[in-house]
N, C-alpha and C. Protein backbone atom coordinates (compact mmCIF):
# COMPACT_ATOMS: atom_id res chain seq x y z
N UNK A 1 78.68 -132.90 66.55
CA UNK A 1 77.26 -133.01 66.76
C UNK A 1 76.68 -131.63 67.06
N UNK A 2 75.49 -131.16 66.31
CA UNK A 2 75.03 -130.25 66.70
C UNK A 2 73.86 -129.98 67.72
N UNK A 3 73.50 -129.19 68.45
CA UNK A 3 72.70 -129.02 69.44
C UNK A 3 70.97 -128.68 68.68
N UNK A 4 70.14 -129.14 69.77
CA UNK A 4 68.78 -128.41 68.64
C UNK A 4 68.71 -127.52 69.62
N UNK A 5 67.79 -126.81 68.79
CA UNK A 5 67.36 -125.47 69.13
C UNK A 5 66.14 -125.92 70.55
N UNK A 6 65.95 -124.95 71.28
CA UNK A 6 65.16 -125.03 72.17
C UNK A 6 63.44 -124.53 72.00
N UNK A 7 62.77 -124.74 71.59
CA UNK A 7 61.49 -124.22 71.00
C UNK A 7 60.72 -123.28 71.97
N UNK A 8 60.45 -121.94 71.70
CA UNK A 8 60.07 -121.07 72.00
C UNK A 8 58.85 -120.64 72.35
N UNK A 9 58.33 -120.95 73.68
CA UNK A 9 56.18 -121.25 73.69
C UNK A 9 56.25 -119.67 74.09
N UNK A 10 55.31 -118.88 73.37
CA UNK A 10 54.34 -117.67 72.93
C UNK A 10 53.34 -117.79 73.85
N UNK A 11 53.23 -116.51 74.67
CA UNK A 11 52.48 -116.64 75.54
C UNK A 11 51.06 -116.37 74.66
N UNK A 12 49.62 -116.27 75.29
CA UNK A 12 48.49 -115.70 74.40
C UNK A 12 48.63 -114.46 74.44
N UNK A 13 48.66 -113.79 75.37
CA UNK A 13 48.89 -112.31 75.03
C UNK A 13 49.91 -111.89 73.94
N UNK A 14 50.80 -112.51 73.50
CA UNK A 14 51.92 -112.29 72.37
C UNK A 14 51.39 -112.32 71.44
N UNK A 15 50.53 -113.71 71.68
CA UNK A 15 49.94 -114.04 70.23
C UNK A 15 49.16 -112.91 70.04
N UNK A 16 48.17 -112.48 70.49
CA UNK A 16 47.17 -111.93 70.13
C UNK A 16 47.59 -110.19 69.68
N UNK A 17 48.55 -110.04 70.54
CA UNK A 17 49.22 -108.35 70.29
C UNK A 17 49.72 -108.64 69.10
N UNK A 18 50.36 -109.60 68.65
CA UNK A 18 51.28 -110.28 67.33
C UNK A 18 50.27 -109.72 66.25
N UNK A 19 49.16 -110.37 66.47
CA UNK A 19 48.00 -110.55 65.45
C UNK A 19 47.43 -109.46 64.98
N UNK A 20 47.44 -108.37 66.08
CA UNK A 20 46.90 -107.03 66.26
C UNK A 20 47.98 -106.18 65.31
N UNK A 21 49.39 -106.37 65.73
CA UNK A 21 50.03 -105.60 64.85
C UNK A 21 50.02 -105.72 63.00
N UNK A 22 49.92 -107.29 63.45
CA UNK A 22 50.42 -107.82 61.99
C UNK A 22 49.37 -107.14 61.07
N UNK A 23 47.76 -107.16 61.48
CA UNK A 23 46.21 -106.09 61.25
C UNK A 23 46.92 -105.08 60.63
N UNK A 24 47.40 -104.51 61.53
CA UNK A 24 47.51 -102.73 61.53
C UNK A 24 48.81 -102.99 60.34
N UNK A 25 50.61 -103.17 60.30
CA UNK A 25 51.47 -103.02 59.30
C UNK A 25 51.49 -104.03 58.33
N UNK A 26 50.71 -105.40 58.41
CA UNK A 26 51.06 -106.33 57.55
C UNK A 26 51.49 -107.67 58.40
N UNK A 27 51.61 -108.99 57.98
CA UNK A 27 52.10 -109.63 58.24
C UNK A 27 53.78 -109.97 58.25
N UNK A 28 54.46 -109.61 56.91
CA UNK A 28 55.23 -109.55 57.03
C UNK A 28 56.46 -108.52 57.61
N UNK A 29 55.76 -107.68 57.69
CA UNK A 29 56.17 -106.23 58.68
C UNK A 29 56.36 -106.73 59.94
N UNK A 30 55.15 -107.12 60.68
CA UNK A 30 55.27 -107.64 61.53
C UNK A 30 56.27 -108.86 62.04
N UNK A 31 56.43 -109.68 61.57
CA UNK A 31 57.15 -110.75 61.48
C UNK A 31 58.46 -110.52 61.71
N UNK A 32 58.97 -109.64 60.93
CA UNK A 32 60.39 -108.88 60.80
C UNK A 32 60.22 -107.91 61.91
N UNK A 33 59.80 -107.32 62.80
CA UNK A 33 59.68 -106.75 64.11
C UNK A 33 59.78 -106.82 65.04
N UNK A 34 59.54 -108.33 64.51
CA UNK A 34 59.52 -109.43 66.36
C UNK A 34 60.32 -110.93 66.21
N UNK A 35 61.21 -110.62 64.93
CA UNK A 35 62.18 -111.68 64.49
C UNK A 35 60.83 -113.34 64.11
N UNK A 36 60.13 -113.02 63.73
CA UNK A 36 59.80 -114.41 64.01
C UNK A 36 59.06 -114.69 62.56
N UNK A 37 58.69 -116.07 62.13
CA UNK A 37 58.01 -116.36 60.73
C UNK A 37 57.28 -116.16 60.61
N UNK A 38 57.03 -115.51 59.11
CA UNK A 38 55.40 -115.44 58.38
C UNK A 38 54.39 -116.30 58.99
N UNK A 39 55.30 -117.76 58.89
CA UNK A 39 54.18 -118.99 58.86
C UNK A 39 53.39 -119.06 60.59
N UNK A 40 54.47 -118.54 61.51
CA UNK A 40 54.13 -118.27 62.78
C UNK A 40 52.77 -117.62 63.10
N UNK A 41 52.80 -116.53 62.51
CA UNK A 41 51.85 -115.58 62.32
C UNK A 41 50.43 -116.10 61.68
N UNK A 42 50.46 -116.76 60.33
CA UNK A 42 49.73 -117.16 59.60
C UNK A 42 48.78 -118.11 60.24
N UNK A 43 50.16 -118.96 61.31
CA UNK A 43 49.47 -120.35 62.17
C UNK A 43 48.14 -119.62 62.88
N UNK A 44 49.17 -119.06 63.61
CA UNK A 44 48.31 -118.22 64.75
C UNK A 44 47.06 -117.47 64.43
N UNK A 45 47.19 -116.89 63.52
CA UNK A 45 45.61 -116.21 63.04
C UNK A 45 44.62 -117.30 62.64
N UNK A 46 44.94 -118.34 61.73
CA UNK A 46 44.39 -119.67 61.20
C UNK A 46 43.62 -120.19 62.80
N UNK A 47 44.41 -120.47 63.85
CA UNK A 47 44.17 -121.13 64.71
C UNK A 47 43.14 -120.27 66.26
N UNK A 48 43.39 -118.62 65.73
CA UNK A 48 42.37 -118.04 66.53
C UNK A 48 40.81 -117.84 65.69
N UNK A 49 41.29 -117.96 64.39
CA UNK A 49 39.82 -118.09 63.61
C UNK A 49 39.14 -119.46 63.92
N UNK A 50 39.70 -120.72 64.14
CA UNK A 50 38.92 -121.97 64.51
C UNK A 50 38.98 -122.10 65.62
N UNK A 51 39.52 -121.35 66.69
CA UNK A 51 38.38 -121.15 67.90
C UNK A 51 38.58 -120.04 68.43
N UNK A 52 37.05 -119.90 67.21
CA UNK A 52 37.13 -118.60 67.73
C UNK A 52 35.44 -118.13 68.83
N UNK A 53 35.89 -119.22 69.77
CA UNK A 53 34.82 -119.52 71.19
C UNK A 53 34.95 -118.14 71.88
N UNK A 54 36.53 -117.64 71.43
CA UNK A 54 36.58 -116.25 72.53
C UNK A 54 36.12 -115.26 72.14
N UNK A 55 35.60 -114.42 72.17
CA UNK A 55 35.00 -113.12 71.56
C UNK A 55 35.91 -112.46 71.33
N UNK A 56 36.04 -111.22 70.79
CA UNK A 56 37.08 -110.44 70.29
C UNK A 56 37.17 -109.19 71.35
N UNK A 57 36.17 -109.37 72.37
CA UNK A 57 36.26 -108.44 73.30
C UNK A 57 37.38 -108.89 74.40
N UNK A 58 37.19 -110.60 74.39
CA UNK A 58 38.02 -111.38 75.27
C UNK A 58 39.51 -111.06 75.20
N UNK A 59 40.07 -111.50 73.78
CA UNK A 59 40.82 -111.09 73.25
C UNK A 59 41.46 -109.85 73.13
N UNK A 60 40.90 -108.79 73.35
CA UNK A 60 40.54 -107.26 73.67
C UNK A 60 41.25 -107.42 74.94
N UNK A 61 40.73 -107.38 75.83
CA UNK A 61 41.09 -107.81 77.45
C UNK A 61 42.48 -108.57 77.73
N UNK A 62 42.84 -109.55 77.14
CA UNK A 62 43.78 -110.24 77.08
C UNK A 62 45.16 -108.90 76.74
N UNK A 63 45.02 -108.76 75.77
CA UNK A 63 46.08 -108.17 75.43
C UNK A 63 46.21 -106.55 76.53
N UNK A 64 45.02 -106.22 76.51
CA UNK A 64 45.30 -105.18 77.74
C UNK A 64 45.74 -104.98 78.89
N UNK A 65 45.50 -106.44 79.68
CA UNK A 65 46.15 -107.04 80.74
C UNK A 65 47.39 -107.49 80.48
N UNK A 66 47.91 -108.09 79.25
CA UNK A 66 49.26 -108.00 79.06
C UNK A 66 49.88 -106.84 79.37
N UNK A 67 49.79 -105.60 78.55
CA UNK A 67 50.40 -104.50 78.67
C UNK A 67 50.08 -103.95 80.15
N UNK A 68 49.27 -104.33 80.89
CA UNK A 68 49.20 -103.91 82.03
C UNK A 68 50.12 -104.33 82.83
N UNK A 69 50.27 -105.75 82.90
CA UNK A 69 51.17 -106.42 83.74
C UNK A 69 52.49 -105.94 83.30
N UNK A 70 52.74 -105.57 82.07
CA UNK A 70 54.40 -104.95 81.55
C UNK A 70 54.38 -103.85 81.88
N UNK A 71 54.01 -102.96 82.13
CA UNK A 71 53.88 -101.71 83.09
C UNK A 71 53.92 -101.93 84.49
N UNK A 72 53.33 -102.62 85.06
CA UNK A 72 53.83 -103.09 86.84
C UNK A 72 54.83 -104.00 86.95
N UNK A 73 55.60 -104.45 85.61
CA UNK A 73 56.67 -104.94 86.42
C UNK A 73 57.88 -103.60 86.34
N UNK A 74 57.97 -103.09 85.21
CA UNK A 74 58.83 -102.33 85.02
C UNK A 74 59.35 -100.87 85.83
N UNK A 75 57.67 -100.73 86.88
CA UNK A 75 57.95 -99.77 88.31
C UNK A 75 58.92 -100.12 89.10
């Protein structure tokens, strides 16, 4: 019997840095960077375009505070 896999929840800040890179090298560049699927990626952009309630400044913020908080833990 084989075991399943354990499914992997993406924080928003991932997502959104994800999204940012994938912008800047590609999607599939991206994808292959951070081990994870095209379709992952694809979801995720699909699903910040239909709600897209947050502004892109929000989003902006989000991801900055990510990298912020990964800098104070790593002191």
């Amino acid at each position: 019997m084989t075991s399943k896999k354990k499914r992997i929840i993406h924080s928003p800040e991932f997502k959104a840095e994800t999204l940012k890179l994938a912008e800047k090298v590609g999607v599939a560049t991206a994808a292959r960077q951070l081990s994870l699927h095209e379709s992952q990626i694809y979801g995720w952009r699909k699903a910040t375009k239909k709600n897209s309630n947050i502004s892109q400044r929000e989003q902006e913020l989000a991801v900055e505070i990510a990298k912020l908080k990964r800098q104070l833990a790593e002191q």
